[in-house]
Protein backbone atom coordinates (compact mmCIF):
# COMPACT_ATOMS: atom_id res chain seq x y z
CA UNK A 1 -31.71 -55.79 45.75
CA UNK A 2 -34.67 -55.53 43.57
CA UNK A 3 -33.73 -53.54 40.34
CA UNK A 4 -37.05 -51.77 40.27
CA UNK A 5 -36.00 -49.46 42.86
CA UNK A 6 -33.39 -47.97 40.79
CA UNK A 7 -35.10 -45.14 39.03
CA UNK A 8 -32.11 -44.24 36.69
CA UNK A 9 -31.96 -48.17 35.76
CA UNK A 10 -34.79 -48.17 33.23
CA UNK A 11 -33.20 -51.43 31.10
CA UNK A 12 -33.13 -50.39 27.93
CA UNK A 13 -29.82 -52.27 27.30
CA UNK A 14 -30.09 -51.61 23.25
CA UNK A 15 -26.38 -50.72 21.80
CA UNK A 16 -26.50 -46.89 20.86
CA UNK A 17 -24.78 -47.96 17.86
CA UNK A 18 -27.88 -49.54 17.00
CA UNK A 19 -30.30 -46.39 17.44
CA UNK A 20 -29.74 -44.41 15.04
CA UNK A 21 -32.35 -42.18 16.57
CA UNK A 22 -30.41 -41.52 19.79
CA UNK A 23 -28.61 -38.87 17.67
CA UNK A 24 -31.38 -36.40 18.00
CA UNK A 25 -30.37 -33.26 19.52
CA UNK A 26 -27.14 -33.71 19.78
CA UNK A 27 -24.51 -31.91 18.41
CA UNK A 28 -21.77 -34.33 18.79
CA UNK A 29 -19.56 -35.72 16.21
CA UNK A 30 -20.40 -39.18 16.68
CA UNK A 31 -17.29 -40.04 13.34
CA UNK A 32 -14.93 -39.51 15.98
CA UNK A 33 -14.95 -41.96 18.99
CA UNK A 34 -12.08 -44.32 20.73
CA UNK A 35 -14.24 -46.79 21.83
CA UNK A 36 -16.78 -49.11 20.14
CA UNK A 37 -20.38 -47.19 20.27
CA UNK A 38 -22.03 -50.61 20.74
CA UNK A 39 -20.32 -50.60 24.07
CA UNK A 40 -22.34 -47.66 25.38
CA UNK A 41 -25.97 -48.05 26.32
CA UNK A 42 -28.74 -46.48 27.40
CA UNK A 43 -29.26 -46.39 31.19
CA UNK A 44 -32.94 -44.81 30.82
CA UNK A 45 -32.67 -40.88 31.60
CA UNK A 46 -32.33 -39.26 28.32
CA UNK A 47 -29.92 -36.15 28.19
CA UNK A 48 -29.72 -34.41 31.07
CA UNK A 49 -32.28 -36.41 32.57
CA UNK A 50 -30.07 -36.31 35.82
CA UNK A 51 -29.14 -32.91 36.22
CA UNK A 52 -26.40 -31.32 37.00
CA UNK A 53 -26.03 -28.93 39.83
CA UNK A 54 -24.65 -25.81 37.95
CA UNK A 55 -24.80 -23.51 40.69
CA UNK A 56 -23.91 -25.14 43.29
CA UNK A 57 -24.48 -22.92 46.40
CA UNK A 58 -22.63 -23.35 50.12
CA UNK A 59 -23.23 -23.56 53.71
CA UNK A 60 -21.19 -23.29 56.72
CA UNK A 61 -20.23 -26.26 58.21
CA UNK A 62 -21.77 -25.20 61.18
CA UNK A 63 -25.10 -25.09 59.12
CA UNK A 64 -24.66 -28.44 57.33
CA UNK A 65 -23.68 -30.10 60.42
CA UNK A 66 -27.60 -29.89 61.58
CA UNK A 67 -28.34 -32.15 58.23
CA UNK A 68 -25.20 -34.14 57.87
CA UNK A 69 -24.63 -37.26 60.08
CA UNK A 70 -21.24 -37.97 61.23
CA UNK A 71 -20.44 -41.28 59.75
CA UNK A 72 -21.81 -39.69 56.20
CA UNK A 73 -19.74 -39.55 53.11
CA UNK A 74 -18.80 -36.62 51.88
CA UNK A 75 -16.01 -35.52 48.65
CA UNK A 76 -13.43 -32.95 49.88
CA UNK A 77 -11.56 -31.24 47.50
CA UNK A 78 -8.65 -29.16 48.62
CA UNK A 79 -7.11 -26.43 46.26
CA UNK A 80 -5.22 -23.34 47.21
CA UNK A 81 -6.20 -23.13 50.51
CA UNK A 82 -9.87 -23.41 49.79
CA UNK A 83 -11.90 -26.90 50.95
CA UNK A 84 -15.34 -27.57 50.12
CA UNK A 85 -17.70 -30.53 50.94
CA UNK A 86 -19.62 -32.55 48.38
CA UNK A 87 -22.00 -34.81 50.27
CA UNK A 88 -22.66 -37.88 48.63
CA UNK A 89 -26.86 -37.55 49.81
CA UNK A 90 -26.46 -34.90 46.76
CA UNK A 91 -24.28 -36.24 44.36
CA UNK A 92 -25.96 -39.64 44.52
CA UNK A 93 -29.13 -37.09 43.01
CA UNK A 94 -27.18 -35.20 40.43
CA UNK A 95 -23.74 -37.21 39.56
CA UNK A 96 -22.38 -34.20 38.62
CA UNK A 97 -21.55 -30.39 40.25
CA UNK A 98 -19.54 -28.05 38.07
CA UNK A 99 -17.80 -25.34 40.58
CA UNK A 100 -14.45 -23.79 40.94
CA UNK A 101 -12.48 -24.49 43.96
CA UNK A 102 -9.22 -22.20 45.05
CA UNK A 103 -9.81 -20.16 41.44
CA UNK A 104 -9.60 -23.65 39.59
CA UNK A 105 -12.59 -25.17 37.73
CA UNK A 106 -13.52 -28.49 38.69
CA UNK A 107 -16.10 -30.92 37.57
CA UNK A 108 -16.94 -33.11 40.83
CA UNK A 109 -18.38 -36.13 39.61
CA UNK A 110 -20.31 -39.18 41.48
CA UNK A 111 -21.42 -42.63 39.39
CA UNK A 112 -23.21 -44.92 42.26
CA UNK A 113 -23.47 -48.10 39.83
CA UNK A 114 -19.54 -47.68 39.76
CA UNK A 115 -18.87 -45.83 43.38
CA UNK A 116 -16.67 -43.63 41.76
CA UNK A 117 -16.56 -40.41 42.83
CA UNK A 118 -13.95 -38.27 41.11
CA UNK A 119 -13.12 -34.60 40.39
CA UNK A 120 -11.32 -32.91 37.20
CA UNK A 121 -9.96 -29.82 36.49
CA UNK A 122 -12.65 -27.82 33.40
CA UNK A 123 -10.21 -26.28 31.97
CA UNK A 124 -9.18 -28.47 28.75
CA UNK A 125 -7.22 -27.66 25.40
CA UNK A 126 -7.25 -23.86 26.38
CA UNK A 127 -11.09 -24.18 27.21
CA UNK A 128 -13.52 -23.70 30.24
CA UNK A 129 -15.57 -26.73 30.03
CA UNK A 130 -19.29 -27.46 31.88
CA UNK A 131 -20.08 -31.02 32.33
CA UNK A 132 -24.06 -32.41 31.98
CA UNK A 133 -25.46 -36.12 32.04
CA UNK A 134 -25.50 -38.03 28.33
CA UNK A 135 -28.22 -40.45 30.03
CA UNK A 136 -25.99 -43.40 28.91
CA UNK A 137 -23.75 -45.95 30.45
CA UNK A 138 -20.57 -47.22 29.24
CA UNK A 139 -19.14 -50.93 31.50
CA UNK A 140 -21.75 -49.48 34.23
CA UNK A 141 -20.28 -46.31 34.33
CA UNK A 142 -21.34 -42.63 33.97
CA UNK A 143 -20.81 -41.29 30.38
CA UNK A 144 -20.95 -37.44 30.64
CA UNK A 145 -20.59 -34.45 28.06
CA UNK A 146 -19.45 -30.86 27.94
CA UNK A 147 -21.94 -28.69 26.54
CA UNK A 148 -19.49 -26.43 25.07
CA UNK A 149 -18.51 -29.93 21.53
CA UNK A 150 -21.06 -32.07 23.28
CA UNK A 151 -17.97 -35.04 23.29
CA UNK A 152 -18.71 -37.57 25.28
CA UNK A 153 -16.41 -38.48 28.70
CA UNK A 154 -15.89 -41.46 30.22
CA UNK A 155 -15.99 -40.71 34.06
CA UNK A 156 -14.00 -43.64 35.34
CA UNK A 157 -10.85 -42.56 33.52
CA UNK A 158 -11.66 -39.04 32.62
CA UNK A 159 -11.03 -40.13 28.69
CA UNK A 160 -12.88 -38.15 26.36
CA UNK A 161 -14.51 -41.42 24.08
CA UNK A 162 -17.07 -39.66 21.20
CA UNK A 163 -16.48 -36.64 19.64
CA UNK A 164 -13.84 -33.79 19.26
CA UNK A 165 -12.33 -34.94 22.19
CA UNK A 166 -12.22 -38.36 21.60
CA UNK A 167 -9.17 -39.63 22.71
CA UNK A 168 -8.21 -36.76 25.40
CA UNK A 169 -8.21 -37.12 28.62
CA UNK A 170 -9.04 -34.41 31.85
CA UNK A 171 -7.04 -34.25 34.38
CA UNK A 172 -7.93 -35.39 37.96
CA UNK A 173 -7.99 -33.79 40.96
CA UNK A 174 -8.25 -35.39 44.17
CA UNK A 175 -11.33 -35.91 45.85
CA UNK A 176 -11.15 -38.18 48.47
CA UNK A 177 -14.10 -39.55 49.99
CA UNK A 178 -14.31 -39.45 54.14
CA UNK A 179 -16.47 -39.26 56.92
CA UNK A 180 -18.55 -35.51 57.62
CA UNK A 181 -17.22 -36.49 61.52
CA UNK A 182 -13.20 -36.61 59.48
CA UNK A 183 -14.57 -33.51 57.12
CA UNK A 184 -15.66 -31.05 60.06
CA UNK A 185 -12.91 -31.63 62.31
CA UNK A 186 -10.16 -30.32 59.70
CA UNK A 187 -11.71 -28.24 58.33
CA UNK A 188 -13.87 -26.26 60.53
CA UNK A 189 -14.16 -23.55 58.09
CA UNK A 190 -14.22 -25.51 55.01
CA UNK A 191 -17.65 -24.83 53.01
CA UNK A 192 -20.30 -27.55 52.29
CA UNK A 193 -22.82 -28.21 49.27
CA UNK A 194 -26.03 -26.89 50.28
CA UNK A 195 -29.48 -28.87 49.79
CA UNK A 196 -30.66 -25.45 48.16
CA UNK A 197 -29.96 -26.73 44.80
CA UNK A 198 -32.71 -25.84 42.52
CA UNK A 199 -33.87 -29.31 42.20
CA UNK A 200 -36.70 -31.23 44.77
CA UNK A 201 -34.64 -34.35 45.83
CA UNK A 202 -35.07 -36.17 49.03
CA UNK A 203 -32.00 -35.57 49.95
CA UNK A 204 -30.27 -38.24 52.34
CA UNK A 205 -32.24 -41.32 50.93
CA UNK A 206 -30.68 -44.04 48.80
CA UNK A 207 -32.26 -44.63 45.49
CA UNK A 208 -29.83 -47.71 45.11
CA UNK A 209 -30.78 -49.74 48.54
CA UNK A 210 -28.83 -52.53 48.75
CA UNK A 211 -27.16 -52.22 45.60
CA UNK A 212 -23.17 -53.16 47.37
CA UNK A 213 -25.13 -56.19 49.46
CA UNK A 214 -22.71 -58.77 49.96
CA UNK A 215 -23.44 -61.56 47.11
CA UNK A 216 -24.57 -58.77 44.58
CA UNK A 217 -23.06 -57.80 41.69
CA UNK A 218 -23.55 -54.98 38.52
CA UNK A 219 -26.77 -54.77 36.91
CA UNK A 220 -26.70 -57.40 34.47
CA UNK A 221 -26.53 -55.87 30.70
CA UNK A 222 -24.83 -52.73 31.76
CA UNK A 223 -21.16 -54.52 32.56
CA UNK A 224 -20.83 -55.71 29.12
CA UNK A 225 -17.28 -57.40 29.57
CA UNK A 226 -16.71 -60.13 31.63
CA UNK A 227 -15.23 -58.77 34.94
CA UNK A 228 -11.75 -59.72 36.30
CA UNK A 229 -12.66 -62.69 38.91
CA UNK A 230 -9.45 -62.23 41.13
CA UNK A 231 -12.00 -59.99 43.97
CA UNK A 232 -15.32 -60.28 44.14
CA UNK A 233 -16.81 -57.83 41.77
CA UNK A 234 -18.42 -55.57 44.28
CA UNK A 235 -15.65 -55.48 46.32
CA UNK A 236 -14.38 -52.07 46.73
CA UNK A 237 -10.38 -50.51 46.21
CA UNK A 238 -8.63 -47.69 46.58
CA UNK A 239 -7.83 -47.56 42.87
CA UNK A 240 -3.98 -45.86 42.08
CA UNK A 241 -2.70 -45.11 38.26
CA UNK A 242 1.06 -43.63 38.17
CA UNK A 243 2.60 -43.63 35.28
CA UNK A 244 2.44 -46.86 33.27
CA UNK A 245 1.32 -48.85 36.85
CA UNK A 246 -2.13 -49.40 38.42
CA UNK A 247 -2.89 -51.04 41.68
CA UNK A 248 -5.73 -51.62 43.33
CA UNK A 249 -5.80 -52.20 47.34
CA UNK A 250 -8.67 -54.07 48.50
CA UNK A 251 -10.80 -53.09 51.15
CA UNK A 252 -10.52 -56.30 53.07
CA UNK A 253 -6.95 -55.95 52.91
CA UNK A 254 -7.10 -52.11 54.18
CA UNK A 255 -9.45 -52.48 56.74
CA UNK A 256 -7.08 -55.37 58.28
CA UNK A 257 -4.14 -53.89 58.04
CA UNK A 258 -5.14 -50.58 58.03
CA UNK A 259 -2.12 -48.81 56.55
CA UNK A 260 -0.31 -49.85 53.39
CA UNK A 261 3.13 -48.93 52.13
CA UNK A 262 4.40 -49.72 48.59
CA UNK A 263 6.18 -47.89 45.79
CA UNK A 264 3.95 -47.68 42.19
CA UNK A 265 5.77 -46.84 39.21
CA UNK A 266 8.85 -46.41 41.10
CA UNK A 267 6.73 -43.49 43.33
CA UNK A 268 6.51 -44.38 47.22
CA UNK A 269 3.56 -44.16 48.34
CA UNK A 270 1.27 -44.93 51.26
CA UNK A 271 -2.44 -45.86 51.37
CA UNK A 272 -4.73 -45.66 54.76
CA UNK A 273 -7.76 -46.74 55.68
CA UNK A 274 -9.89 -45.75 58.71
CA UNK A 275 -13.39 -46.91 59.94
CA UNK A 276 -15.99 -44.31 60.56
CA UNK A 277 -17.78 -44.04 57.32
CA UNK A 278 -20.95 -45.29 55.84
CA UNK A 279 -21.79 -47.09 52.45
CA UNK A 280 -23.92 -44.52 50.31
CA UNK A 281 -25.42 -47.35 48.49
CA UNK A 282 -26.41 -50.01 51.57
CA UNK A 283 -29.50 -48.43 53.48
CA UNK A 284 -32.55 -46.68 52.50
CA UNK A 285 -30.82 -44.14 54.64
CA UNK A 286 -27.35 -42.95 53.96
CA UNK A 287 -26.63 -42.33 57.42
CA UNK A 288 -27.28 -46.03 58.06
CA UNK A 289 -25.69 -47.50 55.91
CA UNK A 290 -22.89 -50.12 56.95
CA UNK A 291 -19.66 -48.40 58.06
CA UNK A 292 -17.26 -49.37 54.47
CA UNK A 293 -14.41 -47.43 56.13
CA UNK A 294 -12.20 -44.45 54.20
CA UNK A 295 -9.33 -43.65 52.79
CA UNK A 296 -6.21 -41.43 51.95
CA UNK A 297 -3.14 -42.01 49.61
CA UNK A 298 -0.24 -40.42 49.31
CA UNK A 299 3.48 -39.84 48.74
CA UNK A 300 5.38 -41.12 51.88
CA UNK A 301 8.43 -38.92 51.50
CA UNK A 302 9.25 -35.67 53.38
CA UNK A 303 11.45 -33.49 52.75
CA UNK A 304 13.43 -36.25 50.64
CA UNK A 305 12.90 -39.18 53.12
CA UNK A 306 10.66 -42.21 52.97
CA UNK A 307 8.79 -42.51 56.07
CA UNK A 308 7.15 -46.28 57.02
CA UNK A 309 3.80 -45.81 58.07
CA UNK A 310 2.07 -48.09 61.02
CA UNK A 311 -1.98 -47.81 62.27
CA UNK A 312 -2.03 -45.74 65.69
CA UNK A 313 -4.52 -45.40 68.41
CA UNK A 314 -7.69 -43.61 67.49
CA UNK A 315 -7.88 -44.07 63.68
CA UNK A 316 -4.54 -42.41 63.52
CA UNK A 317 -1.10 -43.49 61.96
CA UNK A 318 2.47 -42.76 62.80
CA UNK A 319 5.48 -42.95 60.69
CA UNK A 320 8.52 -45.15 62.33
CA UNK A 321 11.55 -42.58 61.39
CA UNK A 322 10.23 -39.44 63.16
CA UNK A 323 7.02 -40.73 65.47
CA UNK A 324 4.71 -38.09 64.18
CA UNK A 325 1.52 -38.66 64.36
CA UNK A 326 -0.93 -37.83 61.45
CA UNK A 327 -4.54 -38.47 60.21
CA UNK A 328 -6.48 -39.89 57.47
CA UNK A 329 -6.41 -36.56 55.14
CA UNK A 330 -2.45 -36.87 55.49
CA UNK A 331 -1.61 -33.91 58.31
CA UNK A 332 0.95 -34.21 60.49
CA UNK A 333 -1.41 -33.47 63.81
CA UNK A 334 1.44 -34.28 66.43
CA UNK A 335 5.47 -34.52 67.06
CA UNK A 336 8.03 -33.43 65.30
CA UNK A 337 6.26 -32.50 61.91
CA UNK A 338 3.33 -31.31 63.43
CA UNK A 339 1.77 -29.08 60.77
CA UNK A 340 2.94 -31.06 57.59
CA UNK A 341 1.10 -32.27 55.13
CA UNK A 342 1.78 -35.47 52.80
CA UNK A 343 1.27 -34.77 49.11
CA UNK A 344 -2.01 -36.11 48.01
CA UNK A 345 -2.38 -38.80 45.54
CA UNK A 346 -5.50 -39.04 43.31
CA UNK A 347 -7.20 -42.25 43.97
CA UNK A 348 -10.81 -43.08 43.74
CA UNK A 349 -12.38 -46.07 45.32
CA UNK A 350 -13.78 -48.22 42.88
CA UNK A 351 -15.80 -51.69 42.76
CA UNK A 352 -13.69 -53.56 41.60
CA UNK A 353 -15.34 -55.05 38.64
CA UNK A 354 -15.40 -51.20 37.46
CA UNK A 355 -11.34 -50.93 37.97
CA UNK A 356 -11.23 -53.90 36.49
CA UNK A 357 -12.89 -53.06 33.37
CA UNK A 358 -11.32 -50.41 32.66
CA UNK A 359 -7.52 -51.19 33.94
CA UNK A 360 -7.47 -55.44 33.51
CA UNK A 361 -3.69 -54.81 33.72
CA UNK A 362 -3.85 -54.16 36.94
CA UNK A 363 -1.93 -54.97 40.25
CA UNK A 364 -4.04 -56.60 43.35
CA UNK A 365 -1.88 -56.16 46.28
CA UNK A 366 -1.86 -59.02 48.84
């Protein structure tokens, strides 16, 4: 890939530690922080510099579906009987959308350098918090703020790393990432993030083409530890944290198998995969881009019983106790629990070197 395409990679790789003058206009109390400030740098937007969709607006699916490819990648976030659509052609503009989904605030958040794309609740220490873009990068990933104390959030783990909230942590909510073709047929009345968002993007191209080629890696400078060499760093995983445990399941390993069961932090779980959906980061194009696959995760056990999941016909899976048949987003869609849903898991999937980073504790499974 050649690095000057990258428009929010301007590498100015100085420590912020080190520039004093970074401070300007910002209200944050930079005394407090949980992390070294020489590990966070400047990724060339100043504040803001991406911006945030605030007002995020919404189309039918009907509507979006003249737009939206099928193989696209989209966020769906599910909460009290409300589903929206985040389309990664956006987020890959903005990073960040600040909405409420089912009554519940959520922050829906998208770092390409890291492929994480994660969602949190707002609401934080009895306050309603609104997230913007510091401008700076912490291990490669997004470092955002809440305009209300201006602290500063790491979005990989949702840990709050400068200022009064240094040291908290948001809670997630999941968001996983799947095909518009997976997105529209559930959820034929689900809503969609609409293009109208105040900002003149070109909406559906890839500022990061061929950023996740095979043989790359992070931009050099902006992964400031040495990454974990046990997968190759670009090498995505559906990333799981319960309890004390992490695991990350590769994507070689998924898309071979195509269904994983295994018990984390004494939970059981089970993590699919199905093919269908394109790399946001491969092709000028989004809708081009090389089909990476999604996935679900989730709690295996109904109604007190571990089911044992298997890959079915048509991207489908069926559990071995009951022979239902269910999909990617974890509904039952035929037999005997037709019309059940597994409990979701949050999971995000990750590069690896940015799991890595972050969680070097973790468990690869084989």
């Amino acid at each position: 890939m050649s690095r000057s395409v990258v428009p929010t990679l301007v590498l100015a790789l100085v420590p912020f530690a080190a520039r004093a003058q970074d401070a300007d206009g910002w209200r944050t109390d930079f005394s407090r922080h949980s992390v070294p400030l020489a590990e966070i740098v400047s990724g060339g937007p100043p504040k803001d510099g991406i911006p945030a969709v605030d007002r995020p607006r919404f189309v039918t699916v009907r509507q979006a579906d003249r737009w939206l490819v099928n193989r696209e990648p989209v966020v769906a976030v599910s909460i009290g009987g409300e589903t929206k659509a985040y389309p990664l052609q956006i987020l890959i503009w903005h990073e960040i959308v600040n909405d409420a989904v089912g009554g519940v605030p959520v922050v829906v958040t998208f770092c390409p350098l890291c492929n994480t794309a994660l969602a949190f609740d707002r609401r934080h220490r009895e306050r309603l918090l609104d997230f913007g873009t510091t401008g700076r990068l912490r291990h490669s990933d997004l470092v955002m703020y809440d305009r209300q104390t201006e602290s500063w959030w790491q979005q990989a783990t949702g840990e709050g790393i400068v200022g009064a909230f240094a040291g908290d942590r948001l809670s997630f909510v999941p968001a996983p990432v799947v095909s518009w073709e997976t997105f529209k047929g559930a959820y034929p009345d689900g809503q969609v993030l609409s293009r109208d968002t105040g900002h003149d993007r070109p909406y559906g191209r890839n500022p990061y083409r061929g950023y996740d080629a095979e043989g790359a890696g992070p931009i050099p400078g902006f992964a400031r530890r040495s990454a974990d060499d046990r997968l190759p760093a670009m090498e995505r995983v559906a990333a799981v944290r319960l309890g004390d445990e992490t695991v990350a399941y590769p994507f070689t390993l998924l898309s071979d198998r195509r269904v994983v069961n295994d018990a984390v932090a004494g939970r059981p779980i089970v993590v699919l995969w199905r093919a269908g959906t394109a790399s946001a980061l491969d092709r000028a194009e989004i809708a081009q881009g090389r089909d990476v696959g999604s996935t679900g995760v989730f709690d295996r056990r109904i109604d007190g019983t571990s089911l044992t999941f298997a890959a079915d016909a048509g991207g489908r899976f069926r559990d071995r106790e009951t022979r239902t048949t269910w999909d990617i987003l974890g509904r039952a869609v035929s037999g005997p629990l037709a019309g059940r849903q597994l409990d979701p898991i949050q999971h995000g999937n990750h590069f690896w070197f940015a799991w890595g980073v972050f969680q070097p504790n973790t468990r690869v499974a084989r």
